[in-house]
N, C-alpha and C. Protein backbone atom coordinates (compact mmCIF):
# COMPACT_ATOMS: atom_id res chain seq x y z
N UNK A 1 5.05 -18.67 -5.36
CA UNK A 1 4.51 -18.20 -4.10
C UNK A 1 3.67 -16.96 -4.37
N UNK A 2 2.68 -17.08 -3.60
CA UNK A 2 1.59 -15.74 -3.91
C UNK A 2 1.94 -15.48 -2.45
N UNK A 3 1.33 -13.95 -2.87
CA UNK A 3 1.03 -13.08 -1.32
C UNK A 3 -0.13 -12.57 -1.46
N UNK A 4 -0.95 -12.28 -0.46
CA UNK A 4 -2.46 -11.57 -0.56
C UNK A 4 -1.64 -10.29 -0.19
N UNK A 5 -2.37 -9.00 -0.74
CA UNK A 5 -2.04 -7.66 -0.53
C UNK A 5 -2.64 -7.34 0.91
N UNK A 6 -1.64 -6.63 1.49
CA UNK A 6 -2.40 -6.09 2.90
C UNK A 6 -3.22 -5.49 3.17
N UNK A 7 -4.31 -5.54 4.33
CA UNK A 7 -5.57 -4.69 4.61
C UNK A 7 -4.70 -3.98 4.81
N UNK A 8 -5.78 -2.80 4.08
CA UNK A 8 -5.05 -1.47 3.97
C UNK A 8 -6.85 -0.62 4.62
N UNK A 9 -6.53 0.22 5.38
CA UNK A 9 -7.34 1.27 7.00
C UNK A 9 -7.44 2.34 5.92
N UNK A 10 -8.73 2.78 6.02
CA UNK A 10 -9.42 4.60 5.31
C UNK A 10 -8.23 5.24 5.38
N UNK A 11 -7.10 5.28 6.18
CA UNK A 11 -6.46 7.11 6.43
C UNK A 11 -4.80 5.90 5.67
N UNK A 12 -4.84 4.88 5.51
CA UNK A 12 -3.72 4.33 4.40
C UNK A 12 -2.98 3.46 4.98
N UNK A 13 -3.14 2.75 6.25
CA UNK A 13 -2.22 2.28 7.01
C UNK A 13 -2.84 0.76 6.66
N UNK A 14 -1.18 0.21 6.97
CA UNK A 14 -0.84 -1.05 6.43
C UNK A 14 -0.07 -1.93 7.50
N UNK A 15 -0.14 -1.99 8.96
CA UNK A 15 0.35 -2.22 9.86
C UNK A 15 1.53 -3.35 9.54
N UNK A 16 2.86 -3.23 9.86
CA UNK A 16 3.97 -3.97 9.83
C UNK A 16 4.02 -4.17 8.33
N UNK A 17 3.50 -3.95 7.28
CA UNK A 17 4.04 -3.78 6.04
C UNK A 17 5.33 -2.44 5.47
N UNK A 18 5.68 -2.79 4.66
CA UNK A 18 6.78 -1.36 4.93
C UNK A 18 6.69 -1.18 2.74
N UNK A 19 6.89 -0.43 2.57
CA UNK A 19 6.78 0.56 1.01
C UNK A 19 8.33 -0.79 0.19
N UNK A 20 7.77 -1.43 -0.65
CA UNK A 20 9.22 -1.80 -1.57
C UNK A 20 10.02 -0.65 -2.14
N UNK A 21 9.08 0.81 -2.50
CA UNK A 21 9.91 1.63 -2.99
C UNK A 21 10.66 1.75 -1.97
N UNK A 22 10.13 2.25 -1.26
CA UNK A 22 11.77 3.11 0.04
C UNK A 22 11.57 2.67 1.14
N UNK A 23 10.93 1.76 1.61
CA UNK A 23 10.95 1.00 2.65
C UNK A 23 10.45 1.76 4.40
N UNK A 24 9.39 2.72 3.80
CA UNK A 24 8.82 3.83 4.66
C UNK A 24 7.57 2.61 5.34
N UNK A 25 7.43 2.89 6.61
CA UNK A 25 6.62 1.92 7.33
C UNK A 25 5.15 2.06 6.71
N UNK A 26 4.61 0.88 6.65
CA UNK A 26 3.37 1.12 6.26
C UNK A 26 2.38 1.51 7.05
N UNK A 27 2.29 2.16 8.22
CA UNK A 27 1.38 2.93 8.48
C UNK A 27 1.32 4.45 8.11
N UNK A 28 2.34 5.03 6.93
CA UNK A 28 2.09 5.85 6.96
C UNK A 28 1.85 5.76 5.14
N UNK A 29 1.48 5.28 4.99
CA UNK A 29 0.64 5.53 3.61
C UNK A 29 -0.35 6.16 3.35
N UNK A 30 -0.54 7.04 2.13
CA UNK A 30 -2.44 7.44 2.19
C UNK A 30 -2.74 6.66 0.63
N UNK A 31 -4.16 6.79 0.81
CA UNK A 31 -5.28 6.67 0.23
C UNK A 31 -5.86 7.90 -0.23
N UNK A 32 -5.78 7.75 -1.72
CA UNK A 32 -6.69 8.96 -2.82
C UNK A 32 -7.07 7.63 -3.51
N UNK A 33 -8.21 8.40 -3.91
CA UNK A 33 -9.01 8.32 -5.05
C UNK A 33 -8.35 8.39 -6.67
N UNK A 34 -8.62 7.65 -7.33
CA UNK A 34 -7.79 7.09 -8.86
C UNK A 34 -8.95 7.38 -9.66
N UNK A 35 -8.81 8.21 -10.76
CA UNK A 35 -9.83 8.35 -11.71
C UNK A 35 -9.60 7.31 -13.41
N UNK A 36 -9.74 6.32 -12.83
CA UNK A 36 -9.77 5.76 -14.34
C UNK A 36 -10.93 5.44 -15.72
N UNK A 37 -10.60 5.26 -16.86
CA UNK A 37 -11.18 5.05 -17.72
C UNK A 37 -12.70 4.21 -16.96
N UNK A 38 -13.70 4.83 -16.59
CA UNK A 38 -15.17 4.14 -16.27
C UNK A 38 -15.29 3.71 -15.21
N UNK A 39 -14.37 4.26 -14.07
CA UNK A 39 -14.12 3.79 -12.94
C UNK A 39 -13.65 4.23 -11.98
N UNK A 40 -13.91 4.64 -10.65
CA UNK A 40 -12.65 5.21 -9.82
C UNK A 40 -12.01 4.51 -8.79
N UNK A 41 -10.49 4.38 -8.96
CA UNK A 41 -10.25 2.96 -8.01
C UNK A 41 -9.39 3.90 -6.93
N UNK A 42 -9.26 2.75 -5.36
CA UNK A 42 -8.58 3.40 -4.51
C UNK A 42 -7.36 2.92 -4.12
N UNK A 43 -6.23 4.12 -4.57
CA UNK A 43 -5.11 3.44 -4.49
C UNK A 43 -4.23 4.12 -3.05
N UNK A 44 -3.33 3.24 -2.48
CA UNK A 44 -2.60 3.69 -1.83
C UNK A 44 -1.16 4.18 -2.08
N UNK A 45 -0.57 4.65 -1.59
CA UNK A 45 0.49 6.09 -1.96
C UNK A 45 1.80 6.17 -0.78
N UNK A 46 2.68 5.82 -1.00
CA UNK A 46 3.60 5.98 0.38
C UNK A 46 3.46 7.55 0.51
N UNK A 47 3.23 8.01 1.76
CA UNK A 47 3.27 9.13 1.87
C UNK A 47 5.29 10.00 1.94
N UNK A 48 6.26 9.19 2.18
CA UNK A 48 7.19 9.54 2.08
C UNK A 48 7.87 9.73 0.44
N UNK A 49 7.69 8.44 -0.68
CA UNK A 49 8.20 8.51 -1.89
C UNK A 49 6.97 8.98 -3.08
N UNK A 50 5.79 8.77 -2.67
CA UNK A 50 4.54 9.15 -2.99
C UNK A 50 4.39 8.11 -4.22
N UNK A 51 5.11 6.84 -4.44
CA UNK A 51 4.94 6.07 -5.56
C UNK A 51 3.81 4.84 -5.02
N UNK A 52 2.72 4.90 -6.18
CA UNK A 52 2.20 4.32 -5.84
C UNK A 52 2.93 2.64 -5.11
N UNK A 53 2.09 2.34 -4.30
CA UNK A 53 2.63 1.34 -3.41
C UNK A 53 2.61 -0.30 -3.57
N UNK A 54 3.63 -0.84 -3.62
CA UNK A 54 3.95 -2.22 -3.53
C UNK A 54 4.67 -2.35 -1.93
N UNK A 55 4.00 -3.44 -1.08
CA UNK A 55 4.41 -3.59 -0.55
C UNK A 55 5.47 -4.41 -0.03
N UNK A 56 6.16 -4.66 0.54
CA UNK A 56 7.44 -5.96 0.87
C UNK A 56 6.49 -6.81 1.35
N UNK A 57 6.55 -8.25 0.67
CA UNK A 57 5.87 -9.69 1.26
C UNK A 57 6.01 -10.12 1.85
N UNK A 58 4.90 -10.70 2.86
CA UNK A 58 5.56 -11.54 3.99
C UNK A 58 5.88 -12.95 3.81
N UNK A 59 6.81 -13.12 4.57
CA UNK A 59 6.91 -14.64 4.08
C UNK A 59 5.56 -15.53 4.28
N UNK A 60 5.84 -16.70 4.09
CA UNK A 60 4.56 -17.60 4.73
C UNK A 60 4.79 -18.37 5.74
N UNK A 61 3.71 -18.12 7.22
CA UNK A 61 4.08 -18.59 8.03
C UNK A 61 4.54 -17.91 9.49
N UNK A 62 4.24 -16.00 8.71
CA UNK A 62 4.33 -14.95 9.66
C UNK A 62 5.51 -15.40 10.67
């Protein structure tokens, strides 16, 4: 089973998704800027555990 990653909103929000780390609602995530090797990617951040973010999957079939 695949999951597509959630639209994730400029200020980090992830509506009805919630953090696998600590299970902090996903609208309150942010978004920084990632400086990698030749690249800068944008990652999101639970704003409560601050680990970058995996979210809990939805099933299929909402």
């Amino acid at each position: 089973m695949t999951t597509e990653p959630p639209e994730i909103d400029d200020e980090g929000g992830a509506p009805d998704r919630s953090c696998a780390n600590c299970g902090h609602p996903g609208h309150q995530h942010l978004v920084r800027d990632v400086e990698l090797p030749g690249r800068t990617a944008r990652e999101t951040f639970c704003s409560e555990c601050d680990a970058l973010c995996e979210f809990v999957p939805e099933p299929n079939g909402h």
